[in-house]
PDB file of N, CA and C in Angstrom:
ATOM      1  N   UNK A   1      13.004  28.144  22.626  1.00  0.00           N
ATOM      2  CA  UNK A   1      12.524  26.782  22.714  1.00  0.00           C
ATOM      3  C   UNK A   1      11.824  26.375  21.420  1.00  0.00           C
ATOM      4  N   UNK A   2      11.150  27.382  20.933  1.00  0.00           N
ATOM      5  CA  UNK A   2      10.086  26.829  19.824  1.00  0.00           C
ATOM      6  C   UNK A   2      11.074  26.847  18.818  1.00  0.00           C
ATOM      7  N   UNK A   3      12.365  27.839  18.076  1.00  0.00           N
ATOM      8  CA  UNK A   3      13.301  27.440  17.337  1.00  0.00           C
ATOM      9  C   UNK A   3      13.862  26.122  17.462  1.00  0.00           C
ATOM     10  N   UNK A   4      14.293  25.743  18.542  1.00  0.00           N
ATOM     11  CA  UNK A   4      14.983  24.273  18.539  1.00  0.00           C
ATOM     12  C   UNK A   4      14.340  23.427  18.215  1.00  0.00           C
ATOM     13  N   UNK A   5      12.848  23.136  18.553  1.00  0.00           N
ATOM     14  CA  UNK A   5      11.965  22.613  18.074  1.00  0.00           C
ATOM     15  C   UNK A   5      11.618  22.428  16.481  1.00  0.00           C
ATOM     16  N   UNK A   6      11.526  23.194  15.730  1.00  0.00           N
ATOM     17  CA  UNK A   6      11.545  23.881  14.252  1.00  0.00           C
ATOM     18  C   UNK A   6      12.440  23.146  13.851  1.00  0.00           C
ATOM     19  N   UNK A   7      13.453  23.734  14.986  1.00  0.00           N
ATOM     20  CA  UNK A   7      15.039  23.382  13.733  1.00  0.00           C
ATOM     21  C   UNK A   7      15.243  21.808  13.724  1.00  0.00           C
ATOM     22  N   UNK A   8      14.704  21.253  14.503  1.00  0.00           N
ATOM     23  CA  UNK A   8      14.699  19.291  14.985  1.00  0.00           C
ATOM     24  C   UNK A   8      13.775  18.645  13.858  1.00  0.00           C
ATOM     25  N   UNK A   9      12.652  19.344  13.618  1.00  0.00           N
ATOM     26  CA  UNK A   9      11.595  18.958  12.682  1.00  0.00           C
ATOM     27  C   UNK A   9      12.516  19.124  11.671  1.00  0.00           C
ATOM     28  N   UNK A  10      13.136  20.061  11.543  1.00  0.00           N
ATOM     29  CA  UNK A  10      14.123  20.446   9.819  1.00  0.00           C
ATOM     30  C   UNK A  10      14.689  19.203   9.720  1.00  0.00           C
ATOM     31  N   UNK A  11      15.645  19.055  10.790  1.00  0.00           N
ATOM     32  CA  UNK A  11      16.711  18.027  10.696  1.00  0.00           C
ATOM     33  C   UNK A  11      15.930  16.362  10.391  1.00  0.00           C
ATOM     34  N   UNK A  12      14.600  16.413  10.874  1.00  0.00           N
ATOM     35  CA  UNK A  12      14.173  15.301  10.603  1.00  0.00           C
ATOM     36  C   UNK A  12      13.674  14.744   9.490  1.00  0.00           C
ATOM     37  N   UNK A  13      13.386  16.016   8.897  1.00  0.00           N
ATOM     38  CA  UNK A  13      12.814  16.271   7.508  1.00  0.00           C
ATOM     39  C   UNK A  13      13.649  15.973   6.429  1.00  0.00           C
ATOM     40  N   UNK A  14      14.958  16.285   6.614  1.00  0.00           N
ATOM     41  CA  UNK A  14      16.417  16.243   5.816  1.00  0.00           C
ATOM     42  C   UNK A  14      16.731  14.564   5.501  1.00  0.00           C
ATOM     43  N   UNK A  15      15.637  13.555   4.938  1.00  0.00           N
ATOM     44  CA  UNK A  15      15.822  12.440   4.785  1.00  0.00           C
ATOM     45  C   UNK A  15      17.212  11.914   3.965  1.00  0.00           C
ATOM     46  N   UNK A  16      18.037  13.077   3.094  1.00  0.00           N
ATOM     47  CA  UNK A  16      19.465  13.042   2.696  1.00  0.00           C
ATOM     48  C   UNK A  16      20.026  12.361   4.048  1.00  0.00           C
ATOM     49  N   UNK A  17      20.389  12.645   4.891  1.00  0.00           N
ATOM     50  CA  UNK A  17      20.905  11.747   6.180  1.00  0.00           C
ATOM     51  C   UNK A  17      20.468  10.526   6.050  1.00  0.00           C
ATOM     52  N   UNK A  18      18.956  10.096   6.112  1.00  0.00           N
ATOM     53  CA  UNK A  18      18.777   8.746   6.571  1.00  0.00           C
ATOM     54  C   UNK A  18      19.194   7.426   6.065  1.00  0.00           C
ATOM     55  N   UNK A  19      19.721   6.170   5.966  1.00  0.00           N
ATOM     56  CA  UNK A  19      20.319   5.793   5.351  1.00  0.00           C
ATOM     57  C   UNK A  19      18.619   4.281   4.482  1.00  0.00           C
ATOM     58  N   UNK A  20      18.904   4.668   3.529  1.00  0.00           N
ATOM     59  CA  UNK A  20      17.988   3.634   2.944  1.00  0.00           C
ATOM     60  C   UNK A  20      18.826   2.326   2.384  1.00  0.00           C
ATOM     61  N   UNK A  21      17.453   1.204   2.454  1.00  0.00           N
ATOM     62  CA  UNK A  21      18.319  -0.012   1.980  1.00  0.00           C
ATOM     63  C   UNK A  21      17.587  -0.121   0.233  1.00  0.00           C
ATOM     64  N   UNK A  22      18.497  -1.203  -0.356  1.00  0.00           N
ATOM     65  CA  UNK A  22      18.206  -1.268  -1.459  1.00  0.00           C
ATOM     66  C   UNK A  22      17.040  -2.540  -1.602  1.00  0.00           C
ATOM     67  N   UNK A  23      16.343  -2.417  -2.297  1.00  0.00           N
ATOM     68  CA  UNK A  23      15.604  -3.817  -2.392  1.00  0.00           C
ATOM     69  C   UNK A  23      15.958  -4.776  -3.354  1.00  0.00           C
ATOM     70  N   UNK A  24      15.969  -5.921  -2.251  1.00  0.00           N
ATOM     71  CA  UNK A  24      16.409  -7.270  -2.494  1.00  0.00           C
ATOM     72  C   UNK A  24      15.348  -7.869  -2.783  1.00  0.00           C
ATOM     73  N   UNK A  25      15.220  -8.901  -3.849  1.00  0.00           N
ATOM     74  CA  UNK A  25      14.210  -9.933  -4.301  1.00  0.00           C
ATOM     75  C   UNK A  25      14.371 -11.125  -2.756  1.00  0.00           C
ATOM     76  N   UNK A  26      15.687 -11.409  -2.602  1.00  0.00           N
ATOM     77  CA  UNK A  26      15.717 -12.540  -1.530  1.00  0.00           C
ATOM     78  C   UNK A  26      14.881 -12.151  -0.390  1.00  0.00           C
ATOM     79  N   UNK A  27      14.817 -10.623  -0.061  1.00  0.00           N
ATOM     80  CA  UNK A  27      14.287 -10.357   1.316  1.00  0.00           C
ATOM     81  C   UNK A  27      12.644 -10.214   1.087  1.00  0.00           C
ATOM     82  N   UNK A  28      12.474  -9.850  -0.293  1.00  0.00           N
ATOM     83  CA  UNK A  28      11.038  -9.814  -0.470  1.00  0.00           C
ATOM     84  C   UNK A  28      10.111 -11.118  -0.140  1.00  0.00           C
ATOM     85  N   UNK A  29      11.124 -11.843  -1.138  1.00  0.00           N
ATOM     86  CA  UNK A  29      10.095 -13.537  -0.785  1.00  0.00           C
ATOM     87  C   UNK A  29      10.522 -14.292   0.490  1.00  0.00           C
ATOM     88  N   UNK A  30      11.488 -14.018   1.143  1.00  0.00           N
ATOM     89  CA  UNK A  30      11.376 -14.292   3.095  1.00  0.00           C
ATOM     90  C   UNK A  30       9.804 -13.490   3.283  1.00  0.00           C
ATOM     91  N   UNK A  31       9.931 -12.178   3.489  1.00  0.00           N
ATOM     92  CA  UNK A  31       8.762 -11.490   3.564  1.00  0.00           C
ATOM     93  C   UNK A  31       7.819 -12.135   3.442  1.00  0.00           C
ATOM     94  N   UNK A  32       7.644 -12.610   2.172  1.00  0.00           N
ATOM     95  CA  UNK A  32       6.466 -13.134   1.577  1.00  0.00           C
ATOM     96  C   UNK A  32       5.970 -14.446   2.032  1.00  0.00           C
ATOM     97  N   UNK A  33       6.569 -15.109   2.575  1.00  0.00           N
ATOM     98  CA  UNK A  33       7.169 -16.621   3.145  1.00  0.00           C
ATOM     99  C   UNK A  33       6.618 -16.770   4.343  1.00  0.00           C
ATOM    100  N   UNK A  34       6.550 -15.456   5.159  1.00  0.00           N
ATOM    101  CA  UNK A  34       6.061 -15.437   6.399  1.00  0.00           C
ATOM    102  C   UNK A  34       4.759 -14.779   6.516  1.00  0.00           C
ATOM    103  N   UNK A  35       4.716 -13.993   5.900  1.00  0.00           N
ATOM    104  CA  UNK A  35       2.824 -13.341   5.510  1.00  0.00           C
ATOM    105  C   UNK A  35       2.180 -14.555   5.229  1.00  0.00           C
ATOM    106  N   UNK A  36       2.552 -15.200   4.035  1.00  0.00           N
ATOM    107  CA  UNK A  36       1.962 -16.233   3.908  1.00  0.00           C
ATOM    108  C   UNK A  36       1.754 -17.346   4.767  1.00  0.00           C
ATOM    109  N   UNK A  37       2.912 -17.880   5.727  1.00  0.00           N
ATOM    110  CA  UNK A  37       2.134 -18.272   7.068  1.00  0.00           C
ATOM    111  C   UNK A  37       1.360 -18.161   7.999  1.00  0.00           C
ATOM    112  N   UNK A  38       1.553 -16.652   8.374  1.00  0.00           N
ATOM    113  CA  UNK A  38       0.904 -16.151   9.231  1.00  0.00           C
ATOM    114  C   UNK A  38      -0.731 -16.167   8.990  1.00  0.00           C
ATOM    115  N   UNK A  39      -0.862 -15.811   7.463  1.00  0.00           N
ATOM    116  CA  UNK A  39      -2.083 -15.780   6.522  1.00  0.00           C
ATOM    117  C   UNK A  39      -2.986 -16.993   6.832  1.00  0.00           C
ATOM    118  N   UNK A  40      -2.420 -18.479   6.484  1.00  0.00           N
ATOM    119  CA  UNK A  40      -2.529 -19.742   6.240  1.00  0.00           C
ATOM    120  C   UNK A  40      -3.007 -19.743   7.870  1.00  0.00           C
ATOM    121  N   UNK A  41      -2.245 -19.631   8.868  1.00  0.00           N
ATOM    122  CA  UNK A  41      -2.477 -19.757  10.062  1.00  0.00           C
ATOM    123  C   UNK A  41      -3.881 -19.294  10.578  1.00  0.00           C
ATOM    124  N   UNK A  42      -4.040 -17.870  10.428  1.00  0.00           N
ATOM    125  CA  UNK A  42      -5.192 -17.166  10.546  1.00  0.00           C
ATOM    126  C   UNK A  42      -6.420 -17.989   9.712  1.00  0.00           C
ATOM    127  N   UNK A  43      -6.150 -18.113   8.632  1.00  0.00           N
ATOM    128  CA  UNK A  43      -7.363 -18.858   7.900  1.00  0.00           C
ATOM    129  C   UNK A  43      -7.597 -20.102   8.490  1.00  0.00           C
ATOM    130  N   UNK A  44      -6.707 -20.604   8.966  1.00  0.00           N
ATOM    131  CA  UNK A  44      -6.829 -21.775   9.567  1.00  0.00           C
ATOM    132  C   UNK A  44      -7.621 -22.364  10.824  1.00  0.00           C
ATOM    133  N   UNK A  45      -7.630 -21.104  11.155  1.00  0.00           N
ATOM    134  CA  UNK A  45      -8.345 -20.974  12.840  1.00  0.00           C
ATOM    135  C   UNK A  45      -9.574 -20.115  12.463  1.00  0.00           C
ATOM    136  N   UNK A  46      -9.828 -19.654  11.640  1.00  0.00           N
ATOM    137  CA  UNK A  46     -10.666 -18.500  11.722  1.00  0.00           C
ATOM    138  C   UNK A  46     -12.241 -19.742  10.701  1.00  0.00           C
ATOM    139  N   UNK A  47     -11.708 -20.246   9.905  1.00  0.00           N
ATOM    140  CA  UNK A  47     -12.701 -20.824   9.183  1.00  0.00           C
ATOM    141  C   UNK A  47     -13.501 -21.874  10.023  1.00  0.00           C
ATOM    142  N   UNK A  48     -12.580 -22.515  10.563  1.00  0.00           N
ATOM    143  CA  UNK A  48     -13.268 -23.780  11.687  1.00  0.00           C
ATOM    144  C   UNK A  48     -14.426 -23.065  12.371  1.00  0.00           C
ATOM    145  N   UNK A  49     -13.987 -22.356  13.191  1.00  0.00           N
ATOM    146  CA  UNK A  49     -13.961 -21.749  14.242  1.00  0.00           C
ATOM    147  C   UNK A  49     -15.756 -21.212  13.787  1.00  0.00           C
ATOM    148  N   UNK A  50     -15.476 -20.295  13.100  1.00  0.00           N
ATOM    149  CA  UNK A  50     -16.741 -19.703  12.329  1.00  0.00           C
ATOM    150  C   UNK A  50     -17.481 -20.974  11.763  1.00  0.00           C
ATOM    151  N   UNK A  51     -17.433 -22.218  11.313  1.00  0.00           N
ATOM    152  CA  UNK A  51     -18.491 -23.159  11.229  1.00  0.00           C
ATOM    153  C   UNK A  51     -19.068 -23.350  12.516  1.00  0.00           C
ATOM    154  N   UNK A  52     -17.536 -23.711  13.352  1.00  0.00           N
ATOM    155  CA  UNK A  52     -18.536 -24.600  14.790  1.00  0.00           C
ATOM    156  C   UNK A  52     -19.404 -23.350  14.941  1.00  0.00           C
ATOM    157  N   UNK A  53     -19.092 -22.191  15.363  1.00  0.00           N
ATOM    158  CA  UNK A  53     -20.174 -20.832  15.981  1.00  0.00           C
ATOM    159  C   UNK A  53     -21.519 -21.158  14.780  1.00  0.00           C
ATOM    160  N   UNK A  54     -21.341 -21.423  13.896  1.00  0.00           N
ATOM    161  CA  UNK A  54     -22.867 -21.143  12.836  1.00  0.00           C
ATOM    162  C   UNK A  54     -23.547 -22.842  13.335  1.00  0.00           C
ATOM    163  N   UNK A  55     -22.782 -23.603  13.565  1.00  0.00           N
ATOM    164  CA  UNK A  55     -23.331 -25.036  14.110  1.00  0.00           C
ATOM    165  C   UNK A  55     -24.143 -24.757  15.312  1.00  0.00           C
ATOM    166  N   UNK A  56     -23.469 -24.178  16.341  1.00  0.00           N
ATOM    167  CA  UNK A  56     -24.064 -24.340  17.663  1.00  0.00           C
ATOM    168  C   UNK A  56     -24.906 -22.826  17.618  1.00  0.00           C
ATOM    169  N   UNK A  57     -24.781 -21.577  16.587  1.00  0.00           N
ATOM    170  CA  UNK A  57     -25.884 -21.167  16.710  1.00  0.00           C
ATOM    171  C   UNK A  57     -27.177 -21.620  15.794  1.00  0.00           C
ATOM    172  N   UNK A  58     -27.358 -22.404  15.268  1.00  0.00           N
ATOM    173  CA  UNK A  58     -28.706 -23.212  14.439  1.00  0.00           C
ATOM    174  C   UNK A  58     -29.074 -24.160  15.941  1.00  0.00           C
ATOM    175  N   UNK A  59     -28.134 -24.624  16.465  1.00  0.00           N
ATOM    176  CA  UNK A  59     -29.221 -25.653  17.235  1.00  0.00           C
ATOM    177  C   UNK A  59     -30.140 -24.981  17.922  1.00  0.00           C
ATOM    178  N   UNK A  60     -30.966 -26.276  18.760  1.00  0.00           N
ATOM    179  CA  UNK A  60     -31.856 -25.867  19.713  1.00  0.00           C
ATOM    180  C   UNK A  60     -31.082 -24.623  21.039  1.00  0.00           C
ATOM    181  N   UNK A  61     -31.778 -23.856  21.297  1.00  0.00           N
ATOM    182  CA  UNK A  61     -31.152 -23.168  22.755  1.00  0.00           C
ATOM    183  C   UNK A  61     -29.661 -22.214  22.307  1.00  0.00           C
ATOM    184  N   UNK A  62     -29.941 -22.120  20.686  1.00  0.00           N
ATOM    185  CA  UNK A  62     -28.559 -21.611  20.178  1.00  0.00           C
ATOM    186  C   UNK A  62     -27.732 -20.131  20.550  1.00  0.00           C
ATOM    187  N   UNK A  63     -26.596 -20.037  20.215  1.00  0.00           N
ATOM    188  CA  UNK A  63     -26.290 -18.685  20.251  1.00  0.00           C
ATOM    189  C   UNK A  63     -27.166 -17.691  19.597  1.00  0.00           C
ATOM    190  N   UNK A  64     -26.273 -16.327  19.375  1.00  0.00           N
ATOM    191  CA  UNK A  64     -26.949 -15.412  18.561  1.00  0.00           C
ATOM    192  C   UNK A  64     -26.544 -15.425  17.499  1.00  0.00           C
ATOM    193  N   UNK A  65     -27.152 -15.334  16.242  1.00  0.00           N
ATOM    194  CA  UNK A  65     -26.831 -15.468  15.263  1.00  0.00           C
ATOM    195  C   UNK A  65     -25.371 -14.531  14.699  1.00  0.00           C
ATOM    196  N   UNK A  66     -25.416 -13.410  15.248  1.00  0.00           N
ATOM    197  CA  UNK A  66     -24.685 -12.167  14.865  1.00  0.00           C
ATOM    198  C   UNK A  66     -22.915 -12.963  15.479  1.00  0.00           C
ATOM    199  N   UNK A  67     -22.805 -13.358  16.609  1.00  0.00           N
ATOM    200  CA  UNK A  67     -21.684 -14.421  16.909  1.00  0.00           C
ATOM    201  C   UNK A  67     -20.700 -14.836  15.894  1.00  0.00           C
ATOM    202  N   UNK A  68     -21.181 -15.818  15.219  1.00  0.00           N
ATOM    203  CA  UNK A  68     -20.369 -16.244  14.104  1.00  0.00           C
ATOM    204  C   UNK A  68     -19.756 -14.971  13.441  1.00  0.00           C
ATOM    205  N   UNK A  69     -20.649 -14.269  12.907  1.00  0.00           N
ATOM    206  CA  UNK A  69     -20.025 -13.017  12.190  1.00  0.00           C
ATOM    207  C   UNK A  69     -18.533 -12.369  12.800  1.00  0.00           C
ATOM    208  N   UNK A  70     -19.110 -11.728  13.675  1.00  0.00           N
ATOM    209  CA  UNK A  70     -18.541 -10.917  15.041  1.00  0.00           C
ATOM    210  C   UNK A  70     -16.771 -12.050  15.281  1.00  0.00           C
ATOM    211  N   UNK A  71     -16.852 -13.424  15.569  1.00  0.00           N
ATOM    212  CA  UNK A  71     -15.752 -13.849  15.942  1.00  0.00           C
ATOM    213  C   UNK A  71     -14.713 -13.951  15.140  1.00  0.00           C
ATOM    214  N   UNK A  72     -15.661 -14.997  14.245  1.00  0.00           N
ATOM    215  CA  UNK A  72     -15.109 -15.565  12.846  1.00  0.00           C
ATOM    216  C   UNK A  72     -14.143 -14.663  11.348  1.00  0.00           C
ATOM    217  N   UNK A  73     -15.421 -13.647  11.272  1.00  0.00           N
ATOM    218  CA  UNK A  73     -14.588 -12.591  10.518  1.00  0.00           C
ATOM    219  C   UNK A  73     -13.538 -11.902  10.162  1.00  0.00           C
ATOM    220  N   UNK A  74     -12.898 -11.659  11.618  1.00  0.00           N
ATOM    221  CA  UNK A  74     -11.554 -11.034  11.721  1.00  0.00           C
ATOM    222  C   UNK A  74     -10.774 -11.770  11.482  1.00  0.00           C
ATOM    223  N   UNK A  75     -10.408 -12.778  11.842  1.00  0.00           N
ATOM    224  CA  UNK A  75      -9.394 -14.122  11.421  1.00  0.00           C
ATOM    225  C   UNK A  75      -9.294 -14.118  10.193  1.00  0.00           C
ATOM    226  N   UNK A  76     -10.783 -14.249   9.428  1.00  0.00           N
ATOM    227  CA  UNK A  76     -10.415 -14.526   7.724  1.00  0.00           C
ATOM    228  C   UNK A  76     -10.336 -13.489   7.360  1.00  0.00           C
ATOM    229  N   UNK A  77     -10.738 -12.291   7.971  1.00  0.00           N
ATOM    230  CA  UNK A  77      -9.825 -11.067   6.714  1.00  0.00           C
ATOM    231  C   UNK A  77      -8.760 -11.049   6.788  1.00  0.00           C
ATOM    232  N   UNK A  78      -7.983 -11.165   8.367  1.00  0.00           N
ATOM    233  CA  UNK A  78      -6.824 -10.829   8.375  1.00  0.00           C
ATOM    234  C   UNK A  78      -5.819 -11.559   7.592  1.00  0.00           C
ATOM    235  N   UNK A  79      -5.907 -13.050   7.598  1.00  0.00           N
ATOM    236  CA  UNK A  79      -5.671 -13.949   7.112  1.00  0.00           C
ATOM    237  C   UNK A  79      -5.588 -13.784   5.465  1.00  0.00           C
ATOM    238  N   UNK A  80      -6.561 -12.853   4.898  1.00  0.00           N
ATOM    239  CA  UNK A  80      -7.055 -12.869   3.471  1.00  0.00           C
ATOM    240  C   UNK A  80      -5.700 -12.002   2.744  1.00  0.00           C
ATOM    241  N   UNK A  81      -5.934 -10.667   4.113  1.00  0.00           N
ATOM    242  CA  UNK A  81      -5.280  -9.425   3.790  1.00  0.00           C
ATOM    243  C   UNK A  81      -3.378 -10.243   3.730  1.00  0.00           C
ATOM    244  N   UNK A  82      -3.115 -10.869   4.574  1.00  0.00           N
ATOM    245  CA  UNK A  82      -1.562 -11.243   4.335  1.00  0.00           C
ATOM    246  C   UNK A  82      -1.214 -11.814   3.658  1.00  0.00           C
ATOM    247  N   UNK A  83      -2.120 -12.863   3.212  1.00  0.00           N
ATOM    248  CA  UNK A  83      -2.135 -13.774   1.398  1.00  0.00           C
ATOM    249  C   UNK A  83      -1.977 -12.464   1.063  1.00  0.00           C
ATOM    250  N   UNK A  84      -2.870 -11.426   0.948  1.00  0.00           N
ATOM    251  CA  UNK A  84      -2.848 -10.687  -0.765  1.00  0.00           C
ATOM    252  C   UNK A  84      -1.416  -9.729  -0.269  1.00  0.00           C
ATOM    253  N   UNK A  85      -0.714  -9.262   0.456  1.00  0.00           N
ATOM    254  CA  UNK A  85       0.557  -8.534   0.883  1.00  0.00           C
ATOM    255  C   UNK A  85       1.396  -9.353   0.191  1.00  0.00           C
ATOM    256  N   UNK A  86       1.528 -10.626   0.809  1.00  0.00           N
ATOM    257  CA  UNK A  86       2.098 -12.261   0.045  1.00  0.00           C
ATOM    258  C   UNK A  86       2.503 -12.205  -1.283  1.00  0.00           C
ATOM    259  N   UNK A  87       1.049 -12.494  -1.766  1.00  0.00           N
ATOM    260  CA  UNK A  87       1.115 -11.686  -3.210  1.00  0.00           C
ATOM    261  C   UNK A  87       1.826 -10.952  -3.993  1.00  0.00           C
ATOM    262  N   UNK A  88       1.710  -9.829  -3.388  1.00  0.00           N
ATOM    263  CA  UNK A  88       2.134  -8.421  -4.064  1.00  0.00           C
ATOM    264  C   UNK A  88       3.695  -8.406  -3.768  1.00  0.00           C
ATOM    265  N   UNK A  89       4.411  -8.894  -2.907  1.00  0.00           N
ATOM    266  CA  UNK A  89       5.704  -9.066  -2.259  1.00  0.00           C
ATOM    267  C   UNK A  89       6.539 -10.428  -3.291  1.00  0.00           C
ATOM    268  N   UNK A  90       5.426 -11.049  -3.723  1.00  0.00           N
ATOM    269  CA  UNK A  90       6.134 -12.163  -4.560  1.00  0.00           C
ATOM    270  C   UNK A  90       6.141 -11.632  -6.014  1.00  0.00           C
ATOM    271  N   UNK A  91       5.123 -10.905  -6.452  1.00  0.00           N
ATOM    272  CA  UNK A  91       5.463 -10.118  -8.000  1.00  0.00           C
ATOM    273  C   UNK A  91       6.299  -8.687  -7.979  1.00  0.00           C
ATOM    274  N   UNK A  92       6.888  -8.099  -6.729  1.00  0.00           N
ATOM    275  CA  UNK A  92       7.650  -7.501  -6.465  1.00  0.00           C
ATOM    276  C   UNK A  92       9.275  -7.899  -6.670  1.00  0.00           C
ATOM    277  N   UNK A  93       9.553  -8.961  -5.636  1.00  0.00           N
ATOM    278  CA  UNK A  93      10.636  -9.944  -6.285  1.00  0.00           C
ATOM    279  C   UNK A  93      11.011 -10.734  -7.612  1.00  0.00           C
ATOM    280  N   UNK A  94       9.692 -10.916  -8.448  1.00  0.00           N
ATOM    281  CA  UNK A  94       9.968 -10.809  -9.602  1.00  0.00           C
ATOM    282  C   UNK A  94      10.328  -9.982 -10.296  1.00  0.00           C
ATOM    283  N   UNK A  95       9.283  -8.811 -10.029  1.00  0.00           N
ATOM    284  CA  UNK A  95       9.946  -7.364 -11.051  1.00  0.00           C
ATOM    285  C   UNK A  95      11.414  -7.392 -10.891  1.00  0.00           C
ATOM    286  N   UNK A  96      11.823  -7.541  -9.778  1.00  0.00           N
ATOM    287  CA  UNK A  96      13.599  -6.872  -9.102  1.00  0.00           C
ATOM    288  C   UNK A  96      14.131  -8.233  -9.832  1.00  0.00           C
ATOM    289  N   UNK A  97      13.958  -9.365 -10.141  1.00  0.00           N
ATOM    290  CA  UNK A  97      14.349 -10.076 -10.515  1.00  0.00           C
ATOM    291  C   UNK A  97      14.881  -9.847 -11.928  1.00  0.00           C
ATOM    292  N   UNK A  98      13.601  -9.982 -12.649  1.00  0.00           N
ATOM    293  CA  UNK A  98      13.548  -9.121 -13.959  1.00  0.00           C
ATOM    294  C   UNK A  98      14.356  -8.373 -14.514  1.00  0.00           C
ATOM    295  N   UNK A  99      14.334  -7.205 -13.808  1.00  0.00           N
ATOM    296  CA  UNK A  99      14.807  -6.007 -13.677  1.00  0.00           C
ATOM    297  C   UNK A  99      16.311  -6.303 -13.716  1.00  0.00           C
ATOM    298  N   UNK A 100      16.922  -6.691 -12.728  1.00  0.00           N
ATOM    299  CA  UNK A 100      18.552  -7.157 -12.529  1.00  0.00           C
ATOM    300  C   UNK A 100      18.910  -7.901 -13.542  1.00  0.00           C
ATOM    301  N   UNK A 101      18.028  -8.952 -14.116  1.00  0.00           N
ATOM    302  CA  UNK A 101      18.622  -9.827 -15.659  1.00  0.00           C
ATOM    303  C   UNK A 101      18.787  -8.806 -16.587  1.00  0.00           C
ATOM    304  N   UNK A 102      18.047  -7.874 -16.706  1.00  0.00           N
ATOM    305  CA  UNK A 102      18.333  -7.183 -17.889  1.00  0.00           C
ATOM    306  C   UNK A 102      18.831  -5.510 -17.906  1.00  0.00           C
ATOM    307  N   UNK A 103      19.203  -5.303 -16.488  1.00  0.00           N
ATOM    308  CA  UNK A 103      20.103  -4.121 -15.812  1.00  0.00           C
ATOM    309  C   UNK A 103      19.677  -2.782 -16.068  1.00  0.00           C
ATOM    310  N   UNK A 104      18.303  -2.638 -16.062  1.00  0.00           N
ATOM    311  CA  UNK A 104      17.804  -1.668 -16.139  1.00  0.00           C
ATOM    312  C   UNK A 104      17.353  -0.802 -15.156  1.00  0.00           C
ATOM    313  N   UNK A 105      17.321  -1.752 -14.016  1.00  0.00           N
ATOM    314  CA  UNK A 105      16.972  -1.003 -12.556  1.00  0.00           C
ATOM    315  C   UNK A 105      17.653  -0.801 -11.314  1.00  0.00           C
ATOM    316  N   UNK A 106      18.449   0.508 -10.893  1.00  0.00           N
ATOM    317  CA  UNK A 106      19.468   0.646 -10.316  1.00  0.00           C
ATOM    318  C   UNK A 106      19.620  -0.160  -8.781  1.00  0.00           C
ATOM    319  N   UNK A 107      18.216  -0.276  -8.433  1.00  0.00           N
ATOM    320  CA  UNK A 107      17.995  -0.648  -7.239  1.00  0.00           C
ATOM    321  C   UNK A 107      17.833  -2.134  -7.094  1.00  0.00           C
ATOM    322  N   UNK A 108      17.999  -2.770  -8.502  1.00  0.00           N
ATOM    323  CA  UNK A 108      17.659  -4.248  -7.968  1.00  0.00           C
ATOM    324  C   UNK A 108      18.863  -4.910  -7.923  1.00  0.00           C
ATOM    325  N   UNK A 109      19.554  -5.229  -6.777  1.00  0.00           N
ATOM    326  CA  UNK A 109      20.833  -5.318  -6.389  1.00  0.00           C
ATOM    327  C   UNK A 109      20.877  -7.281  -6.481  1.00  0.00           C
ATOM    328  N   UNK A 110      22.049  -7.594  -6.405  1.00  0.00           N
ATOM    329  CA  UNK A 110      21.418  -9.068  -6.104  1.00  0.00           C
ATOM    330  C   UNK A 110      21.900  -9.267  -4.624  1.00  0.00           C
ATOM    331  N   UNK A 111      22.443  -8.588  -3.689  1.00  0.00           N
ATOM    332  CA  UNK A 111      22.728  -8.506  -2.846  1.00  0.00           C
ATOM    333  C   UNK A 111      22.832  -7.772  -2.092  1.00  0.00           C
ATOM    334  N   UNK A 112      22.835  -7.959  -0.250  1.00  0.00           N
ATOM    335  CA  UNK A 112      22.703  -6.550   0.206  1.00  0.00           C
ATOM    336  C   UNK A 112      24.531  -6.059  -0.153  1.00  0.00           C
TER     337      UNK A 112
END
């Protein structure tokens, strides 16, 4: 039992089998296209959201201060973090871009 086991880990290990794709600039900036919504979205909800909580905790009879933090926060990092993926996915498609004008990089295909 514990051989077959072994020998399954081998076979899984043997990434020669697995089939990889090449990277495409077109699929990068789709990628990027939708992080960046998703991003925009999150910031979108997350910034409001975190004023009204700092509004209604200053008034009279207010929340807790720690609130705003606690709700608000996660939205805008997350939001922050898929802009900067965004980012990095759009100077990625450039490199491959780059790269394919002047045929130096095996992998930057212009197509799948």
């Amino acid at each position: 039992m514990r051989a077959a086991r072994a020998h399954a880990w081998r076979d899984f290990r043997n990434h020669a089998d697995m089939q990889t794709q090449r990277l495409n600039a077109n699929d990068l900036r789709a990628e990027a296209r939708l992080l960046t919504l998703a991003g925009l979205i999150l910031l979108g909800l997350g910034f409001p959201l975190t004023l009204y909580l700092v509004a209604v905790s200053l008034g009279p009879n207010g929340l807790s201060p720690i609130l705003p933090i606690t709700i608000g926060a996660p939205p805008i990092v997350l939001g922050y973090i898929a802009c900067h993926f965004a980012s990095l996915r759009m100077v990625k498609a450039k490199a491959l871009e780059e790269a394919r004008r002047q045929r130096k990089f095996g992998l930057a295909s212009a197509g799948k």
